[in-house]
Protein backbone atom coordinates (compact mmCIF):
# COMPACT_ATOMS: atom_id res chain seq x y z
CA UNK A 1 -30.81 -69.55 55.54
CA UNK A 2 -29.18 -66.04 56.23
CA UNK A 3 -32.58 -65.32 58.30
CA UNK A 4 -32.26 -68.20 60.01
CA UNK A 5 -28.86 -67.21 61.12
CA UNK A 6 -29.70 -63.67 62.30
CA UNK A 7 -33.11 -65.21 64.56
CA UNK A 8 -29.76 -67.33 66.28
CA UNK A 9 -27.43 -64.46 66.66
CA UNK A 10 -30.42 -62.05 68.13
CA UNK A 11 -31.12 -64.72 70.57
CA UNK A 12 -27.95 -65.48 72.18
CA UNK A 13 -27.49 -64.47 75.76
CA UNK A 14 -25.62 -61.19 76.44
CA UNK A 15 -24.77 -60.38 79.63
CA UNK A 16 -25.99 -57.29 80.78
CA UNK A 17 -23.87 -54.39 80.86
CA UNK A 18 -21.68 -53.00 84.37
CA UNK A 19 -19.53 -50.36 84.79
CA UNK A 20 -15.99 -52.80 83.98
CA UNK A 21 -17.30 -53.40 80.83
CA UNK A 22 -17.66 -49.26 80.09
CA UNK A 23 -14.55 -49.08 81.55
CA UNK A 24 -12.50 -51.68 79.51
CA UNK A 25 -14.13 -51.16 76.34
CA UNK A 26 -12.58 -47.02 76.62
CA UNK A 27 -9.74 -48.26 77.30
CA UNK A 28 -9.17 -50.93 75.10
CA UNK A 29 -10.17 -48.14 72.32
CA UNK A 30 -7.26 -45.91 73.64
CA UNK A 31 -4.71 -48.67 73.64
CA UNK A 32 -5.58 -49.90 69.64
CA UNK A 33 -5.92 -45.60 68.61
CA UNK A 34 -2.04 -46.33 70.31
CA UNK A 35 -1.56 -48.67 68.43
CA UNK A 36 -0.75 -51.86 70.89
CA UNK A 37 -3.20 -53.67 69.71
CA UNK A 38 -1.58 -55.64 66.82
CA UNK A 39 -4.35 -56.34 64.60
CA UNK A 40 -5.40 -52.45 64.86
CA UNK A 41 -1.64 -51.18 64.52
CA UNK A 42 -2.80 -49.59 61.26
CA UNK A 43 -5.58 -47.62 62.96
CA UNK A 44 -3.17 -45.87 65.14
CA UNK A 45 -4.16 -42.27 66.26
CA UNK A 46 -2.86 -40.75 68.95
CA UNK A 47 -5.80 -37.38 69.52
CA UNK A 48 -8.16 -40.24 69.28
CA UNK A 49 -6.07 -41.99 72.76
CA UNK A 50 -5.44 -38.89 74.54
CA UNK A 51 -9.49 -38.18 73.99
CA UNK A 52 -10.39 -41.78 75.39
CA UNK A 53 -8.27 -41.13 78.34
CA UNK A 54 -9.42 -37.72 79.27
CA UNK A 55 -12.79 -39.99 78.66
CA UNK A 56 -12.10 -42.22 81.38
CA UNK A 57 -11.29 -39.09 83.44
CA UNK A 58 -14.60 -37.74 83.14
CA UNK A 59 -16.03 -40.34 83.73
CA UNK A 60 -14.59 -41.06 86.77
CA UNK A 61 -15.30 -37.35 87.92
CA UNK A 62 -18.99 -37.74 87.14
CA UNK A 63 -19.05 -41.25 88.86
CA UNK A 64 -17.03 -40.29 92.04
CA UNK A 65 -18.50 -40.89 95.32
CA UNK A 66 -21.08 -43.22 93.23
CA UNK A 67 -18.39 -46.12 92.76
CA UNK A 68 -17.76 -49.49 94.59
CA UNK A 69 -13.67 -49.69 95.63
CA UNK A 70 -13.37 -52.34 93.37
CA UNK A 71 -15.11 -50.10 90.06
CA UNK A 72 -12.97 -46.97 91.77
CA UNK A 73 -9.46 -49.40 91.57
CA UNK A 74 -10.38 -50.37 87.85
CA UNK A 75 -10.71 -46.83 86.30
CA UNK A 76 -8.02 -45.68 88.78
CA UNK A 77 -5.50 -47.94 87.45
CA UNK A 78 -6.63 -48.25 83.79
CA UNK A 79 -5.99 -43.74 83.60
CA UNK A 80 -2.92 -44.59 85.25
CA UNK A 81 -1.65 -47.19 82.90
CA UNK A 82 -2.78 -45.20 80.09
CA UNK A 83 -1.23 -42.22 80.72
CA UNK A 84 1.96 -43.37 81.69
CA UNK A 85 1.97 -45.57 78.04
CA UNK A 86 0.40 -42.38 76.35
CA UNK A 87 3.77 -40.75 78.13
CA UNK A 88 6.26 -42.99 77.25
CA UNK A 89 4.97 -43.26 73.28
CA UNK A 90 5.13 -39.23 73.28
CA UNK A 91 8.54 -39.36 74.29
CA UNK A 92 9.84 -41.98 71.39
């Protein structure tokens, strides 16, 4: 039974991977290490945040020039966002 289970999970469609879904995946990482995700609250670590967004930064360095407007908006506003709550959490 359990193998019969893992031949359906290994077969289900995954769509293949693009730059949002780098993008959102860092920065949903940063916001639970911030602890605002609430089912990761305990996990809170705020080195682990501040690495994810300096993350984001390089990888907007390395991608610049490379980037659609739309993929240079996304990472754009998601440092943005995350530094300014990174900011404000420092401050409490």
């Amino acid at each position: 039974m359990s193998q019969e289970k893992d031949n359906a999970n290994s077969t289900a469609k995954i769509d293949p991977p693009v730059f949002a879904t780098l993008v959102h995946s860092i920065t949903h990482t940063a916001l639970a290490a911030m602890g605002l995700i609430p089912e990761m609250k305990e996990k809170e670590n705020k080195a682990l945040a501040e690495f994810n967004i300096e993350l984001l930064i390089l990888l907007r360095e390395k991608t610049k020039g490379n980037l659609t407007e739309e993929e240079k908006q996304l990472i754009d506003n998601c440092i943005q966002d995350l530094q300014i709550t990174f900011s404000q959490q420092a401050k409490e």
